[in-house]
C-alpha atoms as a PDB file:
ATOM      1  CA  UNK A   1      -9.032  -7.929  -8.805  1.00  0.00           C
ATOM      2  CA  UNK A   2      -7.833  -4.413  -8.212  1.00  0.00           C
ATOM      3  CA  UNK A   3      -6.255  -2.819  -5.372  1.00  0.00           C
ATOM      4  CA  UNK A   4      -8.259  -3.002  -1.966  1.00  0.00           C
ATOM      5  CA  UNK A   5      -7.917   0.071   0.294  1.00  0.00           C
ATOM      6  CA  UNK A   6      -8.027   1.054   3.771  1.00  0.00           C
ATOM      7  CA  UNK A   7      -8.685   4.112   5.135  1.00  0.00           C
ATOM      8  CA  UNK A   8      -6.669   4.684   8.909  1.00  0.00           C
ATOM      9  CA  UNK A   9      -7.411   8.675   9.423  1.00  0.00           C
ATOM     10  CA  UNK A  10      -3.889   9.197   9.648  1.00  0.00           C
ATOM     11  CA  UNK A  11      -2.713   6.039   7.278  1.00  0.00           C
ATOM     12  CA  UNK A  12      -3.708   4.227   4.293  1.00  0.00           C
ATOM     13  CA  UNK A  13      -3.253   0.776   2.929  1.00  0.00           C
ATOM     14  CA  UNK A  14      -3.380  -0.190  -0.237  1.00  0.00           C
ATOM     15  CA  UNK A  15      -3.050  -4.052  -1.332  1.00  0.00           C
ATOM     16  CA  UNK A  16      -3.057  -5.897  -4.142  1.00  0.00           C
ATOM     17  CA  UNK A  17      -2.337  -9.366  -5.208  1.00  0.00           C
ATOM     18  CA  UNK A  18      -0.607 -10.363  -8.323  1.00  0.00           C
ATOM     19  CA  UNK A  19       0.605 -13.809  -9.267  1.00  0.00           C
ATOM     20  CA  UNK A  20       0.761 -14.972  -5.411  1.00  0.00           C
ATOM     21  CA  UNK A  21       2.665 -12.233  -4.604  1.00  0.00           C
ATOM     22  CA  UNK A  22       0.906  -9.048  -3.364  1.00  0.00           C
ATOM     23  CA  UNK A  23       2.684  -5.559  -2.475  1.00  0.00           C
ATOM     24  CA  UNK A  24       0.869  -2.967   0.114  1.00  0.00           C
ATOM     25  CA  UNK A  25       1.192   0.854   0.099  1.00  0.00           C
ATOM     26  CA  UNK A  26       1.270   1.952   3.817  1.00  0.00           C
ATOM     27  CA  UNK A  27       1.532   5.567   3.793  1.00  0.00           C
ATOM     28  CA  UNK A  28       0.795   8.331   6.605  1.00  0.00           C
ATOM     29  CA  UNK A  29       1.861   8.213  10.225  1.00  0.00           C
ATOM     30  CA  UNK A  30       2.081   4.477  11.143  1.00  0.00           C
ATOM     31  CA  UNK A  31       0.726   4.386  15.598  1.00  0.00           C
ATOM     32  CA  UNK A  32       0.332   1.629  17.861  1.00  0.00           C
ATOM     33  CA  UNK A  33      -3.488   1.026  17.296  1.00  0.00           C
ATOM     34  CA  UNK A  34      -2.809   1.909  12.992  1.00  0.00           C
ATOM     35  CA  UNK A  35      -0.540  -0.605  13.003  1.00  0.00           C
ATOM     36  CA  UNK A  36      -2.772  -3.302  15.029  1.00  0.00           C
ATOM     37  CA  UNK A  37      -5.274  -2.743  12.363  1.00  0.00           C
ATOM     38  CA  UNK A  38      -3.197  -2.801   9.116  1.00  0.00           C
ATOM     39  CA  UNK A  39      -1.325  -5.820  10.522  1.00  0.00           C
ATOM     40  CA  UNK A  40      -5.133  -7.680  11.150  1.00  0.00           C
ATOM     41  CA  UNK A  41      -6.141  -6.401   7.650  1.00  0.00           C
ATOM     42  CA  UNK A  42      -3.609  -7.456   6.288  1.00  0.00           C
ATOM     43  CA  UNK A  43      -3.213 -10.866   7.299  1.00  0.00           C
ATOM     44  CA  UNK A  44      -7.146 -11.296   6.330  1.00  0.00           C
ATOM     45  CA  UNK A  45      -6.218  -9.853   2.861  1.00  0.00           C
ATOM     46  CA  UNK A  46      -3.452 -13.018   2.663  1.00  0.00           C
ATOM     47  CA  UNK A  47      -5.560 -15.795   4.694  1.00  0.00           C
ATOM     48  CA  UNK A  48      -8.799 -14.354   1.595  1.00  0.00           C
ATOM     49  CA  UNK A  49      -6.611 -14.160  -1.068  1.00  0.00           C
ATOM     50  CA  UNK A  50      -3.988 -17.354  -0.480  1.00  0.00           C
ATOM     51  CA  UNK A  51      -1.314 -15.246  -0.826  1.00  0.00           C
ATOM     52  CA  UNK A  52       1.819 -16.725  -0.460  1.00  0.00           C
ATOM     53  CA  UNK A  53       4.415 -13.872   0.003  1.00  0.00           C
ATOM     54  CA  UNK A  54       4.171  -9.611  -0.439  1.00  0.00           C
ATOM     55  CA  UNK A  55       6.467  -6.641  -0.071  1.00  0.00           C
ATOM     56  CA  UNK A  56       4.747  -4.333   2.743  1.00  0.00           C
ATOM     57  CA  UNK A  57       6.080  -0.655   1.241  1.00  0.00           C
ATOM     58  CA  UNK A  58       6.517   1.371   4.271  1.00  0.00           C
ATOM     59  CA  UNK A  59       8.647   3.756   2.177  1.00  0.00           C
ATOM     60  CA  UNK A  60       5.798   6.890   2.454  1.00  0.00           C
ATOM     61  CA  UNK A  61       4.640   6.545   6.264  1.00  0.00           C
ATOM     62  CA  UNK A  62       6.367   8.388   9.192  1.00  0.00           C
ATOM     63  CA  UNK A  63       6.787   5.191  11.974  1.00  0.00           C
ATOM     64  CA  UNK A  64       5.497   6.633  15.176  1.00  0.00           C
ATOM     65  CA  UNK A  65       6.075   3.024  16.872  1.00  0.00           C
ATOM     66  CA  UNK A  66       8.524   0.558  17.941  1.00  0.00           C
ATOM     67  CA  UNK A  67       9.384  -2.840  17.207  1.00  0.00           C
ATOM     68  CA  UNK A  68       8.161  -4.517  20.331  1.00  0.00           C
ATOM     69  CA  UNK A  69       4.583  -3.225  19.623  1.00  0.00           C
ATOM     70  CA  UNK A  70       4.812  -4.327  16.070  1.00  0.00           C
ATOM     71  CA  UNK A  71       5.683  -7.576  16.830  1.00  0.00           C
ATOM     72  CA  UNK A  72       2.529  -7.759  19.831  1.00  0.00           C
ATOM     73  CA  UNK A  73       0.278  -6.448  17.104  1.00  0.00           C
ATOM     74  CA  UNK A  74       1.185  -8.743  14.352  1.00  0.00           C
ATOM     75  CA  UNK A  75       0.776 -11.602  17.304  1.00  0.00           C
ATOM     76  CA  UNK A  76      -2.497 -10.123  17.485  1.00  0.00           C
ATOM     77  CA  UNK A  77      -3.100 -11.138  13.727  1.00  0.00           C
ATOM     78  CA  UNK A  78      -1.670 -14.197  13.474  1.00  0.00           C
ATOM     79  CA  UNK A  79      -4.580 -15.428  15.763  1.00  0.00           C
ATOM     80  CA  UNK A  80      -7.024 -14.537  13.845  1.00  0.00           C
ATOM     81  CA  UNK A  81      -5.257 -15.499  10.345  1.00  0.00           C
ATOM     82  CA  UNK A  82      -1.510 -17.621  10.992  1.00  0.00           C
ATOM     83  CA  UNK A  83      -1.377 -17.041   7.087  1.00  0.00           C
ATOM     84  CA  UNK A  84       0.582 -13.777   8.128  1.00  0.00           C
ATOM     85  CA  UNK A  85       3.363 -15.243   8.751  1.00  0.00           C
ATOM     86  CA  UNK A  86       4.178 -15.914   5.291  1.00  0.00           C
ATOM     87  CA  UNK A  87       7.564 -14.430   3.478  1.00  0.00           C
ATOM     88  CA  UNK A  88       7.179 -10.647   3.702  1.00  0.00           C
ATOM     89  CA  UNK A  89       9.735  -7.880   2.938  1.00  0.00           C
ATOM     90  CA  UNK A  90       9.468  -4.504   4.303  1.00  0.00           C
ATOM     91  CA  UNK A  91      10.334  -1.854   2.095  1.00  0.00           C
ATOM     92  CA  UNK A  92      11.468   0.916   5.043  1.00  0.00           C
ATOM     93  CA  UNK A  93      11.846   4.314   5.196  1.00  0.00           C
ATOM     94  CA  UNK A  94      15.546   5.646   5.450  1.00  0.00           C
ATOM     95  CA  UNK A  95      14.797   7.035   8.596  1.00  0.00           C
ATOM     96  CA  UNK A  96      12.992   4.137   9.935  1.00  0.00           C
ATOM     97  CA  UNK A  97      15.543   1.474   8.251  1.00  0.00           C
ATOM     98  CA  UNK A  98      17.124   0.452  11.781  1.00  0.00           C
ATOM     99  CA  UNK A  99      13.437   0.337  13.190  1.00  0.00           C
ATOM    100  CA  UNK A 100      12.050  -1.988  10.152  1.00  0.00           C
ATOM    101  CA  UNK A 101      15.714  -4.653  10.936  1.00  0.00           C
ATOM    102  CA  UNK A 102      14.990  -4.469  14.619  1.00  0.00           C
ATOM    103  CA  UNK A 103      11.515  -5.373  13.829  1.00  0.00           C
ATOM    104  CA  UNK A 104      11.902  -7.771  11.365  1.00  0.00           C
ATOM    105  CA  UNK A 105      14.552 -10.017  13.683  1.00  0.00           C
ATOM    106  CA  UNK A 106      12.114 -10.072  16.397  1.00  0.00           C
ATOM    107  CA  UNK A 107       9.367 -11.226  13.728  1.00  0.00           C
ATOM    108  CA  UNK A 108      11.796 -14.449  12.837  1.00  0.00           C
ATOM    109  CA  UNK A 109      12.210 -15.624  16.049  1.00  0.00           C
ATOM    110  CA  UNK A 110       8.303 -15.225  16.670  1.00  0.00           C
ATOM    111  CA  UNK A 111       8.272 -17.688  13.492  1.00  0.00           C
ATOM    112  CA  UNK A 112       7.024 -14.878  10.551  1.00  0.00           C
ATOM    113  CA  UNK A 113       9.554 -14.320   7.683  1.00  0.00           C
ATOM    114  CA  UNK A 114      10.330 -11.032   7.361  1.00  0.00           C
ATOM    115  CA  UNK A 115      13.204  -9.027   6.181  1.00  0.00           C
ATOM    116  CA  UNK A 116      14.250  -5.283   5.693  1.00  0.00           C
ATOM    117  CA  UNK A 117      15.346  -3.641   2.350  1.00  0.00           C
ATOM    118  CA  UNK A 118      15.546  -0.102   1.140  1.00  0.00           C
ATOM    119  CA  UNK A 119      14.828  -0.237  -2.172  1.00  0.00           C
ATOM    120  CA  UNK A 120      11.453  -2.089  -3.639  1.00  0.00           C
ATOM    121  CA  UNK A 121      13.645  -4.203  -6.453  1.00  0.00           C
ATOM    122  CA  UNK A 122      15.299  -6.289  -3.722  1.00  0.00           C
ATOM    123  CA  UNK A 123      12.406  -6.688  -1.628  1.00  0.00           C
ATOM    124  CA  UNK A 124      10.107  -8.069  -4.942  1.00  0.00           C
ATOM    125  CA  UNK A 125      12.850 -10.846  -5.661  1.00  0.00           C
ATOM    126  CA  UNK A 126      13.316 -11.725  -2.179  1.00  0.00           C
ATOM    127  CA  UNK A 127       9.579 -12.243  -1.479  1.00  0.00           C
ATOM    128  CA  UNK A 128       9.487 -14.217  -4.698  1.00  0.00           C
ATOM    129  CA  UNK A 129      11.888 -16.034  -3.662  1.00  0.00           C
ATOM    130  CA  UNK A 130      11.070 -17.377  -0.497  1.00  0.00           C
ATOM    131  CA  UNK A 131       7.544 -17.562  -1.292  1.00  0.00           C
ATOM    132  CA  UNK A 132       8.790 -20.549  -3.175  1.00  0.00           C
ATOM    133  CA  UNK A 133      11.063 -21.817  -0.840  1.00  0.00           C
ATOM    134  CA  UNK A 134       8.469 -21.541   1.880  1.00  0.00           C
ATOM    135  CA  UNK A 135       5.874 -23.312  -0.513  1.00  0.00           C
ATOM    136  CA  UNK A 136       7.849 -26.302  -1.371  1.00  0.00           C
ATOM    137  CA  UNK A 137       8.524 -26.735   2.300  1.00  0.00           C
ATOM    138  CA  UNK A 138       4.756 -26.469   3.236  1.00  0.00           C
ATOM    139  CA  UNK A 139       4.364 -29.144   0.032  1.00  0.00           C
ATOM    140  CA  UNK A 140       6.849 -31.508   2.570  1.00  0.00           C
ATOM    141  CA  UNK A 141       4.552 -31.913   5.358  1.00  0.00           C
ATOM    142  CA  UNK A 142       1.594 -32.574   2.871  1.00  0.00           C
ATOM    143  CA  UNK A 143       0.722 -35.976   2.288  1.00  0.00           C
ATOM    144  CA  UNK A 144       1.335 -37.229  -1.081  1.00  0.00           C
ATOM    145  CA  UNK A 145      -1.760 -38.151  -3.208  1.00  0.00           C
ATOM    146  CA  UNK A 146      -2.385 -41.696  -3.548  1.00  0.00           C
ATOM    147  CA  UNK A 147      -4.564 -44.167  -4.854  1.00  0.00           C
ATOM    148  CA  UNK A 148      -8.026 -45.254  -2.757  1.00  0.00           C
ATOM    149  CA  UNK A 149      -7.580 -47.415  -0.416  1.00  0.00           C
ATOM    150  CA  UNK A 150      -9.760 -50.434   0.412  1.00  0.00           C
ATOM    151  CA  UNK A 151     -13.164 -48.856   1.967  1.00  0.00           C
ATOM    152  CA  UNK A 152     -13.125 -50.285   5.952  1.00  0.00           C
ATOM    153  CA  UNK A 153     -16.116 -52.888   4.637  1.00  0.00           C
ATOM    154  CA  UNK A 154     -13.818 -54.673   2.729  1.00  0.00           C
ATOM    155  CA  UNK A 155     -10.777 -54.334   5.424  1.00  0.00           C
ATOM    156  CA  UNK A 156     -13.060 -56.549   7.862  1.00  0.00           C
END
């Protein structure tokens, strides 16, 4: 599958999956209502697509928000997809950097795992890395497979 785009008037997204992992392009002046719609794009992208962690590359937009309306917004998503939540670091802008940590703290104790980095490197092996880590714990609370049980005719 190739990249899937979105078109904001002032921003762009670009995602695309690859191996689990998927990375987005945001780019352009990143508002309020942009960001309400990347962030419910977005976590329909991961619910469609069973992603289980991404780098969000934030590196080419000018953020025109803060981090309490990030946070409502990606709220706002999780509703309609909780798959948003999953591992997902934020490659920031320099200028935005204290912005993207602010953001990202608020995001963990909402229960999403996020995390800051400047450079894209760092952000690909951390995803990758708690993607896993977030997988096997998901795996926990799964009921192992077993064997058929008696059907509930022979029970009585």
């Amino acid at each position: 599958m190739g990249p899937i785009l979105h078109d904001y008037g002032a921003a762009s997204m670009a995602a695309d999956p690859n191996g689990g992992l998927a990375v987005a392009h945001v780019t352009g002046l990143v508002t309020p209502a942009i960001s309400l719609q990347l962030l419910r794009d977005n976590a329909a992208f991961v619910a469609r697509n069973k992603i289980a962690g991404q780098v969000a590359v934030y590196s080419g937009a000018a953020m025109a928000i803060n981090a309490e309306s990030m946070l409502r917004n990606a709220q706002v998503a999780r509703i309609e997809a909780p798959e948003i939540a999953l591992p997902t670091a934020i490659v920031a802008p320099v200028e935005a950097f204290e912005l993207c940590r602010s953001y990202c703290a608020l995001m963990c104790e909402a229960g999403f795992w996020r995390r800051a980095f400047l450079d894209y490197e760092s952000a690909l092996r951390w995803a990758a890395e708690y993607a896993q880590i977030r997988e096997e714990l998901l795996a926990q609370r799964r009921p192992a497979p077993t064997e058929a049980g008696p059907s509930p005719e022979e029970i009585t």
